[in-house]
C-alpha atoms as a PDB file:
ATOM      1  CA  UNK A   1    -113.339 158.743-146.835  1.00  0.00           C
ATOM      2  CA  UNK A   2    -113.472 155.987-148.889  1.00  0.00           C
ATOM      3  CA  UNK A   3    -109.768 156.008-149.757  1.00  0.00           C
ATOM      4  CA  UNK A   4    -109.184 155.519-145.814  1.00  0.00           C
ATOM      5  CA  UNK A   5    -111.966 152.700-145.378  1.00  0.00           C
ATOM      6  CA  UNK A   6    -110.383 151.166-147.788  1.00  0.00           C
ATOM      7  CA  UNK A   7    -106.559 151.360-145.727  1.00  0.00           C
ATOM      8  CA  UNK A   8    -108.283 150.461-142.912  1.00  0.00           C
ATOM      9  CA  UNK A   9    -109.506 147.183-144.498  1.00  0.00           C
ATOM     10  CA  UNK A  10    -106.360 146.675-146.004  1.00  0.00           C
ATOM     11  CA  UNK A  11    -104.593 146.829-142.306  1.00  0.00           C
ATOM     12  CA  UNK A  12    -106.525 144.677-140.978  1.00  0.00           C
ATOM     13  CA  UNK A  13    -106.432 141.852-143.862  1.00  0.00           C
ATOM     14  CA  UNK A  14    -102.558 142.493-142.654  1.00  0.00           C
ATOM     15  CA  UNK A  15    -103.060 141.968-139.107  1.00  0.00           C
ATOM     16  CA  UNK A  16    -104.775 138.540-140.266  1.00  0.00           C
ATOM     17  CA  UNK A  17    -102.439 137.623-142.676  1.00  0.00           C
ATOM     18  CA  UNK A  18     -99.333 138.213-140.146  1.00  0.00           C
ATOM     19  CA  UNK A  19    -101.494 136.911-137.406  1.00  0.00           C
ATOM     20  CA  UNK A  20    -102.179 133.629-139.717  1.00  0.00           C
ATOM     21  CA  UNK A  21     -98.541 133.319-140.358  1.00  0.00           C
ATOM     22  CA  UNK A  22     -97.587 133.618-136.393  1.00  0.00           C
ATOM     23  CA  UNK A  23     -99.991 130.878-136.172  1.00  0.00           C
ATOM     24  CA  UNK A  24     -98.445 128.693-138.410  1.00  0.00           C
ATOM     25  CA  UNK A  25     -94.683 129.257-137.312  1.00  0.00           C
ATOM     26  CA  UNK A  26     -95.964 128.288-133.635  1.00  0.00           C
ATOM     27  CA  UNK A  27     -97.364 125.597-134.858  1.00  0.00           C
ATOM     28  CA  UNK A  28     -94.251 124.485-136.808  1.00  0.00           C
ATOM     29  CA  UNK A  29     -92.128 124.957-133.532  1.00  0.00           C
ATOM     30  CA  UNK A  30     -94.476 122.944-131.698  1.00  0.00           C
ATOM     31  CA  UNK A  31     -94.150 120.269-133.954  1.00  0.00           C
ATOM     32  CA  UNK A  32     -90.176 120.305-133.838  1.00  0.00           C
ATOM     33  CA  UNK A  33     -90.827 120.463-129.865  1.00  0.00           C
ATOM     34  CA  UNK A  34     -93.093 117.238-130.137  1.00  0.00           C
ATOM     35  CA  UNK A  35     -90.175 115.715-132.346  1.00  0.00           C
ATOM     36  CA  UNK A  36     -87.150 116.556-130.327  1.00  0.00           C
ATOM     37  CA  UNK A  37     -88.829 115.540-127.214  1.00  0.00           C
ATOM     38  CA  UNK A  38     -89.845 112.240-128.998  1.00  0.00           C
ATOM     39  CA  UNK A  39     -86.064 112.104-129.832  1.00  0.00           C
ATOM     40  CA  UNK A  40     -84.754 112.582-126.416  1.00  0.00           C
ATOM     41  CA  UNK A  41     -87.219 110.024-125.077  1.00  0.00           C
ATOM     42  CA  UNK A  42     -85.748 107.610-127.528  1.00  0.00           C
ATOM     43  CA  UNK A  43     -81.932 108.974-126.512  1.00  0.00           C
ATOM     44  CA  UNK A  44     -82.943 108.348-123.207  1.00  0.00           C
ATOM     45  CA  UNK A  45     -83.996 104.887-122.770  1.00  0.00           C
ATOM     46  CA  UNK A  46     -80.841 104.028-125.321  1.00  0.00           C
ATOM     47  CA  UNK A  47     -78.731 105.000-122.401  1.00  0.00           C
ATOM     48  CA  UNK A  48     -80.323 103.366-120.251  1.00  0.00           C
ATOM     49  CA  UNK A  49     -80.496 100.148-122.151  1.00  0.00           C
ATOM     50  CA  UNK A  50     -77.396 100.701-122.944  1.00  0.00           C
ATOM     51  CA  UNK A  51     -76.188 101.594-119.018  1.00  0.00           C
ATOM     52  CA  UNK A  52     -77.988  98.433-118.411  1.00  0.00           C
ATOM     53  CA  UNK A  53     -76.142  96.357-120.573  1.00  0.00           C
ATOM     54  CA  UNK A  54     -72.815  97.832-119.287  1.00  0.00           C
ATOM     55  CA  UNK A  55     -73.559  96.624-115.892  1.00  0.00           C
ATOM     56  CA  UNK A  56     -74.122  93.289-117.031  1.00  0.00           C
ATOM     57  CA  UNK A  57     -71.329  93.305-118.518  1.00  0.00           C
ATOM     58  CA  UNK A  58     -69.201  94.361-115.762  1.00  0.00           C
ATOM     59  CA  UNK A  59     -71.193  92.235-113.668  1.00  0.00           C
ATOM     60  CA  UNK A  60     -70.223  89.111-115.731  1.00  0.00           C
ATOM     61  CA  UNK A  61     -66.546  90.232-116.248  1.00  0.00           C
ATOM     62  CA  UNK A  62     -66.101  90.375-112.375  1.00  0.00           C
ATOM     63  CA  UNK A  63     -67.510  86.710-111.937  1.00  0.00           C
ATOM     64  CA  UNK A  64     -65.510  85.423-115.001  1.00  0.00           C
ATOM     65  CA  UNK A  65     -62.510  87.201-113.060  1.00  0.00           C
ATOM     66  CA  UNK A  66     -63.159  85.674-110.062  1.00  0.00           C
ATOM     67  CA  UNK A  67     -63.650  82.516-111.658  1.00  0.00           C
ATOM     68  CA  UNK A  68     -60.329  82.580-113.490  1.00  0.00           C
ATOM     69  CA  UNK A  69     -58.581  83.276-109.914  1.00  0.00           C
ATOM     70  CA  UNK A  70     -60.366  80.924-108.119  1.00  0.00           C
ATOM     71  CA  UNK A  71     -58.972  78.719-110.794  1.00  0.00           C
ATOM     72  CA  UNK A  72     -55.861  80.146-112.306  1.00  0.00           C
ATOM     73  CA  UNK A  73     -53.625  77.205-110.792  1.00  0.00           C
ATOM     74  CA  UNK A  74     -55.642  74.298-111.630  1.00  0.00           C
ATOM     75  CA  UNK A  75     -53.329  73.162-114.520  1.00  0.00           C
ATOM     76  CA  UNK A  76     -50.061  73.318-111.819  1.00  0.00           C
ATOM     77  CA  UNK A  77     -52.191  71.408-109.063  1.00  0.00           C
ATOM     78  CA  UNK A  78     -52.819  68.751-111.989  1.00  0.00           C
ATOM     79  CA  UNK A  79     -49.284  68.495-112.959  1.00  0.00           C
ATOM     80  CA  UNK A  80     -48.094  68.342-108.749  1.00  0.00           C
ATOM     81  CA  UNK A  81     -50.488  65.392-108.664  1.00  0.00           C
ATOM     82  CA  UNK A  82     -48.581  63.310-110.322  1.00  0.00           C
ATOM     83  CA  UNK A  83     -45.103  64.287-108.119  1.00  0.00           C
ATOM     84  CA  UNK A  84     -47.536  63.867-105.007  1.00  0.00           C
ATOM     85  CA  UNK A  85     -48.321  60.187-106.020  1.00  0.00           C
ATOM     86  CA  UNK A  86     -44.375  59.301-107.040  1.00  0.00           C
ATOM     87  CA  UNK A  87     -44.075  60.639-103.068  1.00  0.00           C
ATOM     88  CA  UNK A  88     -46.408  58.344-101.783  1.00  0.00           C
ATOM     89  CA  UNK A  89     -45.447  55.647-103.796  1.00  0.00           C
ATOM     90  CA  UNK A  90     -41.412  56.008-102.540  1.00  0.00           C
ATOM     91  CA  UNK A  91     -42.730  55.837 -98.774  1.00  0.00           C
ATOM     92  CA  UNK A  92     -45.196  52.671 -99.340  1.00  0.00           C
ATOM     93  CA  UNK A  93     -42.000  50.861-101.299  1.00  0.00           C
ATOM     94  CA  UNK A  94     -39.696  52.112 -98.359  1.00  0.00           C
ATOM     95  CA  UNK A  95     -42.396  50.733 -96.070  1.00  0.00           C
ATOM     96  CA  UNK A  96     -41.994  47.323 -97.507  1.00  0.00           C
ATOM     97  CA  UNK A  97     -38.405  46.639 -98.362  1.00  0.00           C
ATOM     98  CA  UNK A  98     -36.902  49.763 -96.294  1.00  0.00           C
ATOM     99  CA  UNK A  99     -34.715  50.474 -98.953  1.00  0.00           C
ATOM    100  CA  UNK A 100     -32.958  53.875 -98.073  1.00  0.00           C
ATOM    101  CA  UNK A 101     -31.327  53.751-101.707  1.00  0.00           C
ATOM    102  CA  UNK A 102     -34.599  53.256-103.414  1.00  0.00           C
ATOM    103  CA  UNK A 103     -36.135  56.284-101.701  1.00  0.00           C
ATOM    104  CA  UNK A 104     -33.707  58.397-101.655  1.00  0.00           C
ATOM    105  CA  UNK A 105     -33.493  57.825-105.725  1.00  0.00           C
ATOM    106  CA  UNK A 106     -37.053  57.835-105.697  1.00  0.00           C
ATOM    107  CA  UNK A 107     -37.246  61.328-103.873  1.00  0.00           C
ATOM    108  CA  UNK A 108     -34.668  63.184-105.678  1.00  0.00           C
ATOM    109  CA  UNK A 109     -36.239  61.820-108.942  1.00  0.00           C
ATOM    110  CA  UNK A 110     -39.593  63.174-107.820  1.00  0.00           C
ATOM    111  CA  UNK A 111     -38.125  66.893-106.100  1.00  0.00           C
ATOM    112  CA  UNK A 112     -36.581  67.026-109.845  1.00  0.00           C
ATOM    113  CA  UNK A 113     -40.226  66.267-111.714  1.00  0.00           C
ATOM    114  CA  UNK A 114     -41.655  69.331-109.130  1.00  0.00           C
ATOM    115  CA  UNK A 115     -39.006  71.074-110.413  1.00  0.00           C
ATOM    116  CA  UNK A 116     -39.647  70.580-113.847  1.00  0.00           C
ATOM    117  CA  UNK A 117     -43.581  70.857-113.623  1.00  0.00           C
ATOM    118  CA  UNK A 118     -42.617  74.626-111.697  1.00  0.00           C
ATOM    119  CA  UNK A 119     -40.734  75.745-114.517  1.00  0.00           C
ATOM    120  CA  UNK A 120     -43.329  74.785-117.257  1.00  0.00           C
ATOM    121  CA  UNK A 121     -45.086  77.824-115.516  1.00  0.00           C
ATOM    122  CA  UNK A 122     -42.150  79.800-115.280  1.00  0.00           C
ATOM    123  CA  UNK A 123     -40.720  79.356-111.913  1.00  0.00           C
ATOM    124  CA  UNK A 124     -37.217  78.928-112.072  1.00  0.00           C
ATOM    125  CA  UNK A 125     -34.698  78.304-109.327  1.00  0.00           C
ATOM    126  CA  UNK A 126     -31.124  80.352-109.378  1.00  0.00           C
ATOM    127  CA  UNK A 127     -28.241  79.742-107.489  1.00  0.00           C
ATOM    128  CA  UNK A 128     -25.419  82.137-107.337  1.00  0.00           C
ATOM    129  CA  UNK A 129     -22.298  81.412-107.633  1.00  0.00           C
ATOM    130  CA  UNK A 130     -19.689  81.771-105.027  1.00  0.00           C
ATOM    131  CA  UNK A 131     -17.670  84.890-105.488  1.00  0.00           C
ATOM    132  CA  UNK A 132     -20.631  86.731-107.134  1.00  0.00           C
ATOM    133  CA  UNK A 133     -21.109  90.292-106.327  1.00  0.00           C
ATOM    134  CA  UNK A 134     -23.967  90.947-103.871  1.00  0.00           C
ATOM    135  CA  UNK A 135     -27.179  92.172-105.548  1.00  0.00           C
ATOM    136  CA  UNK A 136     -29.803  93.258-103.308  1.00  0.00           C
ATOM    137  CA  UNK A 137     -32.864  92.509-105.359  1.00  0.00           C
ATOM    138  CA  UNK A 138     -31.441  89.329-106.133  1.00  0.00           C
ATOM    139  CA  UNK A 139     -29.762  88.184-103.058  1.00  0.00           C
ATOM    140  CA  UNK A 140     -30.486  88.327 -99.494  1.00  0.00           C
ATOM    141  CA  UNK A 141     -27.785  88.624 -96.683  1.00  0.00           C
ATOM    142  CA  UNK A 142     -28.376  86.051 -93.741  1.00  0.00           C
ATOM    143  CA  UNK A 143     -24.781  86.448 -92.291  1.00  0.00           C
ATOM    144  CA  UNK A 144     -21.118  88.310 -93.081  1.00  0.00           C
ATOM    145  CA  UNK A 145     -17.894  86.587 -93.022  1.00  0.00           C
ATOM    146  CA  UNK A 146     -13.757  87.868 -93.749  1.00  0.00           C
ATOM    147  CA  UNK A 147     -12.570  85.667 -96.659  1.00  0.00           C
ATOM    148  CA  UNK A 148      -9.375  85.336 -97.994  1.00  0.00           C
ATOM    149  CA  UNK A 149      -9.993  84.732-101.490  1.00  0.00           C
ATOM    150  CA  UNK A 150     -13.070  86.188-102.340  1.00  0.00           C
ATOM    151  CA  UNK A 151     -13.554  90.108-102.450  1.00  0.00           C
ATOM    152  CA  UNK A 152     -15.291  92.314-100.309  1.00  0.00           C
ATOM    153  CA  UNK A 153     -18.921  92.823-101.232  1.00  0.00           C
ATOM    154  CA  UNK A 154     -18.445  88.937-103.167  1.00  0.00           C
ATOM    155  CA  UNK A 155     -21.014  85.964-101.675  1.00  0.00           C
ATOM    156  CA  UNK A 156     -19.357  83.000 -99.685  1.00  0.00           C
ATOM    157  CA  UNK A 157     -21.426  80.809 -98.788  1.00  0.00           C
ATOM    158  CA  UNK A 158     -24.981  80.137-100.395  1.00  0.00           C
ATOM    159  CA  UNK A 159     -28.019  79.148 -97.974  1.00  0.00           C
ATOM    160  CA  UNK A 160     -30.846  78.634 -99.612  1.00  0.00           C
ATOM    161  CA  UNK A 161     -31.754  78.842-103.860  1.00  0.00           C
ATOM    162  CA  UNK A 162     -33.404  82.019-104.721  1.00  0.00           C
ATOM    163  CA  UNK A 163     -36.891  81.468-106.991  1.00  0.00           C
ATOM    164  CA  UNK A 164     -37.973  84.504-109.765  1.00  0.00           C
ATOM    165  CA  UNK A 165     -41.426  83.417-111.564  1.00  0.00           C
ATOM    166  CA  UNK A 166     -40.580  84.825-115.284  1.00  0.00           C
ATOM    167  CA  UNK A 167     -38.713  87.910-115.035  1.00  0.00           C
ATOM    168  CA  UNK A 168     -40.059  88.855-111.239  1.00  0.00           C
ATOM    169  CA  UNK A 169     -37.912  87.498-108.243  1.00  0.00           C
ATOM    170  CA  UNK A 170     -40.465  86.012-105.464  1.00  0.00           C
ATOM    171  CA  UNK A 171     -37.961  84.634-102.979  1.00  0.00           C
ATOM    172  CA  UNK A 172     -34.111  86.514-103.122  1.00  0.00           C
ATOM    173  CA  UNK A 173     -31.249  83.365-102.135  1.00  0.00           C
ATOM    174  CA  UNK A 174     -30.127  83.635 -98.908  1.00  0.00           C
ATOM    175  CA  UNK A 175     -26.239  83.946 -98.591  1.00  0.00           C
ATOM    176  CA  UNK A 176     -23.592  85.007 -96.644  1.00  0.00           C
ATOM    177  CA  UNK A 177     -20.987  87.803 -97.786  1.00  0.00           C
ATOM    178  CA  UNK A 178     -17.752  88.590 -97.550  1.00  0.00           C
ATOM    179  CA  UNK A 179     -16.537  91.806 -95.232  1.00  0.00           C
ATOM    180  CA  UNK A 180     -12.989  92.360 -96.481  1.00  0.00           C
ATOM    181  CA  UNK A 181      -9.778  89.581 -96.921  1.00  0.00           C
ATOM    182  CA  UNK A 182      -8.101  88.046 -93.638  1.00  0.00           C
ATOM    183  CA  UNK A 183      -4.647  88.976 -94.887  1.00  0.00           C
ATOM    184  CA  UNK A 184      -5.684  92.652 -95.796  1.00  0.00           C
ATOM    185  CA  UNK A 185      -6.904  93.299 -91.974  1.00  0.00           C
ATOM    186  CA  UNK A 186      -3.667  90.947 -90.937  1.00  0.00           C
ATOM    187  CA  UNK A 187      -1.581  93.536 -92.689  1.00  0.00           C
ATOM    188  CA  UNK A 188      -3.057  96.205 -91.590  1.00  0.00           C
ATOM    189  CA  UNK A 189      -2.452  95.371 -87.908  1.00  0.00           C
ATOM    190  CA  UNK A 190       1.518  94.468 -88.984  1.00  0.00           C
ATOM    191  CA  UNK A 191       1.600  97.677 -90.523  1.00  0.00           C
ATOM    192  CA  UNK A 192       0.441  99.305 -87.183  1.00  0.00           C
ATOM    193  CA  UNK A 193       2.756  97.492 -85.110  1.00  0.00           C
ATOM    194  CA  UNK A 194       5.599  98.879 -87.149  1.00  0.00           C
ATOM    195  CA  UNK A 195       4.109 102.647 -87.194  1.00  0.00           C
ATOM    196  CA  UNK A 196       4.444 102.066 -83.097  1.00  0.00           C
ATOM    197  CA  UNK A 197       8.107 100.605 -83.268  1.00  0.00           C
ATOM    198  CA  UNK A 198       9.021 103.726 -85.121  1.00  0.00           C
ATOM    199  CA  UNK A 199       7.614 106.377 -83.022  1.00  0.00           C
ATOM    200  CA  UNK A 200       8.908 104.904 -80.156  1.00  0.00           C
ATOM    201  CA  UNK A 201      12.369 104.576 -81.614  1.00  0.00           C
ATOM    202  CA  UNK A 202      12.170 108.167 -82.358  1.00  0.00           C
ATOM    203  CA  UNK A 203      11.074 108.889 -78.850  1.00  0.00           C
ATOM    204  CA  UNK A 204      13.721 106.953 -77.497  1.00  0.00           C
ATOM    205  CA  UNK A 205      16.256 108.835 -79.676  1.00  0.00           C
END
């Protein structure tokens, strides 16, 4: 009897003990609970600090954007200005001494300074040469002619200067382009006529 009060007392002390280590793993987790929620608390208002600070900065990237368009051809306006007041300058001295020399000299000195100011930004004017072979990203066909020098597909005549700002054309030239040589259709036709002299010889014989 006493042997099994004794077990019994022993069980329990056990119970207790096992009981008393439950407690204190529960109360471990809870802790690690308390600490990873304290943690993602603290992740959480980094992202949004940090979501904050990423609209800002998108916020002042689009107004320095717009700011740089709204002011991306300041420097060529500045550099025109000077070409605008040559202009002005050529008509008041025409207006005085109406000197058609003088502004015509005074013009084509101040189309050439636009000229130069364009291609400081890299807009450059090309002209193609006569003969050249049409190319349609470069060239633009306003009108067709025969020719009887220059090869079919080759340009003839050259309207108006093409433009390409750095390596990207913005305005093709406009020419006119040669359809096939005068003397190759004029031979043609001979050669017809004489086709129809010989069949009808042969008809006749």
């Amino acid at each position: 009897m006493e042997e099994f009060v004794k077990e019994s007392q022993s069980n329990v002390e056990n119970k207790k003990s096992q009981e008393k280590e439950k407690e204190v793993i529960l109360e471990e987790l809870e802790e690690q609970l308390k600490q990873k929620d304290e943690e993602i608390k603290q992740w959480k208002e980094r992202a949004l600090r940090y979501a904050a600070e990423l609209d800002n900065l998108k916020k002042a990237f689009k107004r320095e954007k717009e700011e740089y368009y709204k002011f991306a051809l300041e420097a060529v306006f500045k550099e025109l200005l000077f070409s605008i007041d040559n202009l002005e300058r050529a008509l008041e001295a025409f207006k005085q001494s109406e000197n058609k020399e003088a502004l015509k000299e005074g013009v084509e000195l101040t189309l050439k300074s636009i000229i130069q100011t364009l291609e400081k930004f890299g807009l450059k004017q090309f002209i193609p040469s006569i003969g050249e072979p049409f190319q349609p990203y470069l060239h633009e066909a306003l009108s067709t002619e025969e020719h009887p020098e220059i090869p079919d597909g080759g340009i003839t005549k050259v309207y108006q200067k093409g433009y390409k700002l750095h390596d990207r054309i913005i305005r093709p030239a406009l020419v006119c382009v040669c359809v096939g040589k005068k003397e190759d259709k004029k031979f043609s036709s001979e050669e017809t006529k004489e086709s129809e002299e010989k069949v009808i010889e042969m008809d006749k014989n």
